[in-house]
C-alpha atoms as a PDB file:
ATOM      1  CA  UNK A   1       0.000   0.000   0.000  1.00  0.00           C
ATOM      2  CA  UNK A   2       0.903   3.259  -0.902  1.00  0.00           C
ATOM      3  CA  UNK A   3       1.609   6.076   1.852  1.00  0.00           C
ATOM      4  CA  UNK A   4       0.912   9.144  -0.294  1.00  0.00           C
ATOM      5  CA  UNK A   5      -2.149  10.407  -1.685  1.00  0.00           C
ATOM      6  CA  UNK A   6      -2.362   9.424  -5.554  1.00  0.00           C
ATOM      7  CA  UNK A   7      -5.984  10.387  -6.673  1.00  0.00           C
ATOM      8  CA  UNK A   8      -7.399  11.393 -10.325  1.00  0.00           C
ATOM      9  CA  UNK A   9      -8.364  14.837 -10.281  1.00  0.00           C
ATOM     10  CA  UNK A  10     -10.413  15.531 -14.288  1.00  0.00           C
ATOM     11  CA  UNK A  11      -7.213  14.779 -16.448  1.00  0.00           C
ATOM     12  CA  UNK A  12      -4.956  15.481 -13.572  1.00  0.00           C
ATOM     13  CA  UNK A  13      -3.327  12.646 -11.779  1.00  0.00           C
ATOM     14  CA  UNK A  14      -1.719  13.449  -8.587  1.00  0.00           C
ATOM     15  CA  UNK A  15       1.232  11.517  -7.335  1.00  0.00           C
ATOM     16  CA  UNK A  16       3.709  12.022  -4.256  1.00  0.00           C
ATOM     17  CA  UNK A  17       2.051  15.796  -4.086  1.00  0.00           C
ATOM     18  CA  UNK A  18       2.668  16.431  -8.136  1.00  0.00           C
ATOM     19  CA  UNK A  19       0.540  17.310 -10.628  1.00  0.00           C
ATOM     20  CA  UNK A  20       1.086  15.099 -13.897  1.00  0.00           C
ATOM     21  CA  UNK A  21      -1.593  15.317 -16.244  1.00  0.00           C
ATOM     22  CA  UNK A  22      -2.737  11.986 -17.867  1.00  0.00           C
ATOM     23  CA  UNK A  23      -3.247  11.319 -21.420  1.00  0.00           C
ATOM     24  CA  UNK A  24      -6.465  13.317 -22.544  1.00  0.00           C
ATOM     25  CA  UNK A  25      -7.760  13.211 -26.208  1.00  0.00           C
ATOM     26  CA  UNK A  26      -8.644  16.235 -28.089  1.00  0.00           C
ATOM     27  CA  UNK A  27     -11.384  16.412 -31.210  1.00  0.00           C
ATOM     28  CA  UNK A  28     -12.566  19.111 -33.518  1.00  0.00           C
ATOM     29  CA  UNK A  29     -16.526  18.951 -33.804  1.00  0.00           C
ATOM     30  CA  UNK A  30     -17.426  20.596 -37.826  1.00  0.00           C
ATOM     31  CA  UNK A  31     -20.217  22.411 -37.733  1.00  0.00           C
ATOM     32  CA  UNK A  32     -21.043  20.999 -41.496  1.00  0.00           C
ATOM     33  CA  UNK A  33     -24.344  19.108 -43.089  1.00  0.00           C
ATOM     34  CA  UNK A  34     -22.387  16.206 -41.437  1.00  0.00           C
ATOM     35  CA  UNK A  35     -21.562  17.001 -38.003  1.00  0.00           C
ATOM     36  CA  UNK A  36     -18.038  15.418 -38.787  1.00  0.00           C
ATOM     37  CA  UNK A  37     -15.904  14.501 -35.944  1.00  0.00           C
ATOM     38  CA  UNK A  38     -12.708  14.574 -35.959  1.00  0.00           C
ATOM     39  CA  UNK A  39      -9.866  13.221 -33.816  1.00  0.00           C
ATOM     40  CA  UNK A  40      -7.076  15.848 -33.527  1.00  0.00           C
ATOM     41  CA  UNK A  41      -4.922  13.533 -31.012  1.00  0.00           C
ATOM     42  CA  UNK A  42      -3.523  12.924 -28.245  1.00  0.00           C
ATOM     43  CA  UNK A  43      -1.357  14.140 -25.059  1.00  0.00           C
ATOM     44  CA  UNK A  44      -0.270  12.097 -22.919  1.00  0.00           C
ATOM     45  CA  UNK A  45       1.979  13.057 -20.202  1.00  0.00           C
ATOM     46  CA  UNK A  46       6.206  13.411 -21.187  1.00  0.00           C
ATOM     47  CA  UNK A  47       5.401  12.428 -24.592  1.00  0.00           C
ATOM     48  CA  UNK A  48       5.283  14.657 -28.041  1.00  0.00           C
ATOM     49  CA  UNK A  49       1.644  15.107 -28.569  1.00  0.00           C
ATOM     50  CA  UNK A  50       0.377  12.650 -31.275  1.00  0.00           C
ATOM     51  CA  UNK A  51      -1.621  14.291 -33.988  1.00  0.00           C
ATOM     52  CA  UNK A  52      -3.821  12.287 -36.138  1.00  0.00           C
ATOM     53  CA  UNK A  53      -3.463  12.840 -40.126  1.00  0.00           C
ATOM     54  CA  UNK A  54      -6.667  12.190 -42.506  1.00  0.00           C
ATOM     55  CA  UNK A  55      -4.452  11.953 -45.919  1.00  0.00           C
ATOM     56  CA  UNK A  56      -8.115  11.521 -47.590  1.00  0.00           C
ATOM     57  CA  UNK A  57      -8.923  14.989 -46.797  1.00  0.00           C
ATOM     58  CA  UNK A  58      -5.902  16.692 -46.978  1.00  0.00           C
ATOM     59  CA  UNK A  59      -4.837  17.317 -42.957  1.00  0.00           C
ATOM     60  CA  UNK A  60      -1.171  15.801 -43.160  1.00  0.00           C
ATOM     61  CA  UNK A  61       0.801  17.999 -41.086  1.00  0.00           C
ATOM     62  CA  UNK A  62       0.047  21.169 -37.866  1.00  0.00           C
ATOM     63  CA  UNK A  63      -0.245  23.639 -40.231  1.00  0.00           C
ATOM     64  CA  UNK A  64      -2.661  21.619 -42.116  1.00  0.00           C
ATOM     65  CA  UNK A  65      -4.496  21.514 -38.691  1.00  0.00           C
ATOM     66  CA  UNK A  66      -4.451  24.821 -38.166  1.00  0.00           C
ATOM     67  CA  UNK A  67      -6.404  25.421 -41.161  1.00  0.00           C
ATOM     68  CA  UNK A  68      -9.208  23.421 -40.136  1.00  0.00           C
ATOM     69  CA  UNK A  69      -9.248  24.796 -36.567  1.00  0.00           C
ATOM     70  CA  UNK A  70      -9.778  28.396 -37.117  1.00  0.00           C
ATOM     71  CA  UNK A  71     -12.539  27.903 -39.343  1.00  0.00           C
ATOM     72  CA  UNK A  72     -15.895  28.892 -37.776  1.00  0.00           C
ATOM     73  CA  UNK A  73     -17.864  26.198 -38.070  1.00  0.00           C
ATOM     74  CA  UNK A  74     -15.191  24.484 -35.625  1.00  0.00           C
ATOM     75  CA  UNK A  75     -15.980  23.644 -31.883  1.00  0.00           C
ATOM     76  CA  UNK A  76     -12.477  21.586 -30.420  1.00  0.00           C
ATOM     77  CA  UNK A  77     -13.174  19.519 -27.343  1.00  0.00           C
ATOM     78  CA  UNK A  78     -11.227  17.260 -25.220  1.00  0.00           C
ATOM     79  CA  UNK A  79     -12.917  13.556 -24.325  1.00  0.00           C
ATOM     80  CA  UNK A  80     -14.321  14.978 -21.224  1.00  0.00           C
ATOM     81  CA  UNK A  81     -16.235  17.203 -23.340  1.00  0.00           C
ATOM     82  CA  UNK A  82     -14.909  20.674 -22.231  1.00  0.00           C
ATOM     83  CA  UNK A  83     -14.768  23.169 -24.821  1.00  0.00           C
ATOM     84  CA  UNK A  84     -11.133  24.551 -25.500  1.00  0.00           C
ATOM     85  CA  UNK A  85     -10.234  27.817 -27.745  1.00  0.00           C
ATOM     86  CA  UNK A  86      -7.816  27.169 -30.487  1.00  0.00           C
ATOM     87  CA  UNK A  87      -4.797  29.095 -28.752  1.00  0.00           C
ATOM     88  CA  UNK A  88      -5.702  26.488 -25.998  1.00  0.00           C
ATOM     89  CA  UNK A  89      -4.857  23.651 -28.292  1.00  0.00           C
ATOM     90  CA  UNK A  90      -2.319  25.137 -30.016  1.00  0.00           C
ATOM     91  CA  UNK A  91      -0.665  25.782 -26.939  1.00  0.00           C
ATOM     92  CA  UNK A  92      -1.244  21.999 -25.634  1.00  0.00           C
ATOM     93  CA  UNK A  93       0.420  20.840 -28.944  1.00  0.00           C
ATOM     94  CA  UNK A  94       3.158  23.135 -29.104  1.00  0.00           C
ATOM     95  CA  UNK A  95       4.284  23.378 -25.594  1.00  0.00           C
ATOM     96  CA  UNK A  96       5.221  20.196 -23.904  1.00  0.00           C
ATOM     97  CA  UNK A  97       6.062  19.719 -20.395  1.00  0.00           C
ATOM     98  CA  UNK A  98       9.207  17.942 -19.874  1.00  0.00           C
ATOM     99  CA  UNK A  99       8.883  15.634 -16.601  1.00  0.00           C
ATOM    100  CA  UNK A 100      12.093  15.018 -14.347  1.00  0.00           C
ATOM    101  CA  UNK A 101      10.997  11.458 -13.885  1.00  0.00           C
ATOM    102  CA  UNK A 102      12.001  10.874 -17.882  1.00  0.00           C
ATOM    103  CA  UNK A 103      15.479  11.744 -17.248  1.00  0.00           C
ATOM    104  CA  UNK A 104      15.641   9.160 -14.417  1.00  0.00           C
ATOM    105  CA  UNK A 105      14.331   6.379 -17.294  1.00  0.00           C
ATOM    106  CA  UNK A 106      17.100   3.327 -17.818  1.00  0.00           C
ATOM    107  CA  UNK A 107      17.230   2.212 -21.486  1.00  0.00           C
ATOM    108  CA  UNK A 108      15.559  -0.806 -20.203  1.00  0.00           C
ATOM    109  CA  UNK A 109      12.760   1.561 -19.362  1.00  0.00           C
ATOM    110  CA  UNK A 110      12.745   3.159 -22.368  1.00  0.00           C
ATOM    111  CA  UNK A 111      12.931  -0.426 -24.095  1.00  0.00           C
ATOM    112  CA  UNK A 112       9.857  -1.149 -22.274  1.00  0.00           C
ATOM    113  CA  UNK A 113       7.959   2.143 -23.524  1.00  0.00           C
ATOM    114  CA  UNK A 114       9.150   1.998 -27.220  1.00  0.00           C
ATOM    115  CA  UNK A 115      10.428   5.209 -26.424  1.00  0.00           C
ATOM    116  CA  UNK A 116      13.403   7.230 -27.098  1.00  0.00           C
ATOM    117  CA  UNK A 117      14.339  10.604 -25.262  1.00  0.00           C
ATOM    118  CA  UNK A 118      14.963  13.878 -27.803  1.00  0.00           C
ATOM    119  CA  UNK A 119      16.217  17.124 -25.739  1.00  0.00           C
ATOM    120  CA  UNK A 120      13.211  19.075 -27.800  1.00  0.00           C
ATOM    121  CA  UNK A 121       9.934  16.431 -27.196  1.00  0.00           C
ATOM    122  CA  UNK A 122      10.632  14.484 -24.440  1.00  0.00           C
ATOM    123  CA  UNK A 123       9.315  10.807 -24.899  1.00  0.00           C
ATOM    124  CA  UNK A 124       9.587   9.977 -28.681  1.00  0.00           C
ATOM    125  CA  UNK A 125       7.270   6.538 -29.764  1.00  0.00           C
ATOM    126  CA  UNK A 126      10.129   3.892 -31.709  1.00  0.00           C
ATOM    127  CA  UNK A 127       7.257   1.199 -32.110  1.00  0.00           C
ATOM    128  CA  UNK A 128       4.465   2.371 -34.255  1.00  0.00           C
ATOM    129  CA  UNK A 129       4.863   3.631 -37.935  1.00  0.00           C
ATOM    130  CA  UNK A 130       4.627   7.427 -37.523  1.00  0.00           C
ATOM    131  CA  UNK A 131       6.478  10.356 -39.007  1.00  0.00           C
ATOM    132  CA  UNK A 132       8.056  13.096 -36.220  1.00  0.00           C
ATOM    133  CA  UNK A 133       6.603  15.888 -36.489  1.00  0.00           C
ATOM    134  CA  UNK A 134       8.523  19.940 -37.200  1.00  0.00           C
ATOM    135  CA  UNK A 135       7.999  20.628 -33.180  1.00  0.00           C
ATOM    136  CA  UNK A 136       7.092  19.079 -30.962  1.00  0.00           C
ATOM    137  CA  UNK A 137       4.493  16.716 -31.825  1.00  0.00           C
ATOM    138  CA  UNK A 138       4.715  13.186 -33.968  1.00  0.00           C
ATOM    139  CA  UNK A 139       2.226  12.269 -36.633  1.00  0.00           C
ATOM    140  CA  UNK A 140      -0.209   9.086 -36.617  1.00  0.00           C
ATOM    141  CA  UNK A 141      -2.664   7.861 -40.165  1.00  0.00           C
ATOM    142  CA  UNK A 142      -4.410   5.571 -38.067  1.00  0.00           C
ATOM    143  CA  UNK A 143      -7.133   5.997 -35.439  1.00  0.00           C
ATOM    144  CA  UNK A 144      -5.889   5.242 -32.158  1.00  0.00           C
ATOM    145  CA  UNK A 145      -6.895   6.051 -28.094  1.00  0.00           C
END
């Protein structure tokens, strides 16, 4: 048994007295004849946030994203369903928290994790077919949670 409080708080988990937020993921609800949903990605705590491409309709890259996001037929939410402005997601893409727990990680650990460590994006995924993004973010073509 554990003798420190480690409790979920929303998206917030805390451990030892920290604050690390868990992974949380974020969609962009289109305001079309559709209703089209789509999933922008995902952050997940010391890793570069994944961002999900749609090659079919032309969303390959950030900027790509950024195109459909300031359109105003676009609502972005999180899974929770809270609302976010676009500088808010932006802002959770762009600027990642870098946890000091990472730079404790043995390669075994990072073994473990598929995971290399890069000085810009902290956590870097080695096991799935995805292209690094420009910042600091990686890019996914498949669904995924």
């Amino acid at each position: 048994m554990l003798d420190f409080p480690v409790y979920l708080r929303y998206t917030t988990l805390v451990f030892d007295e920290k604050e690390l937020t868990m992974g949380t993921n974020y969609y962009a609800e289109i305001n079309d004849e559709d209703q089209t949903e789509l999933h922008i990605g995902k952050s997940s705590s010391g890793w570069a946030f994944s961002l999900r491409q749609y090659p079919d309709i032309d969303i390959n890259s950030f900027y790509d994203w950024l195109r459909i996001l300031s359109q105003n037929n676009v609502v972005i939410r999180d899974e929770y369903g809270m609302q976010l402005e676009m500088k808010e997601m932006v802002n959770k893409i762009m600027n990642r928290k870098r946890y000091m727990v990472i730079d404790m990680m043995t390669q075994r650990d990072l073994d473990l994790n598929s995971a290399i460590i890069d000085s810009r994006y902290n956590l870097l995924r080695t096991n799935e077919v995805r292209r690094w993004g420009e910042g600091t973010w990686d890019y996914c073509n498949y669904e995924f949670c």
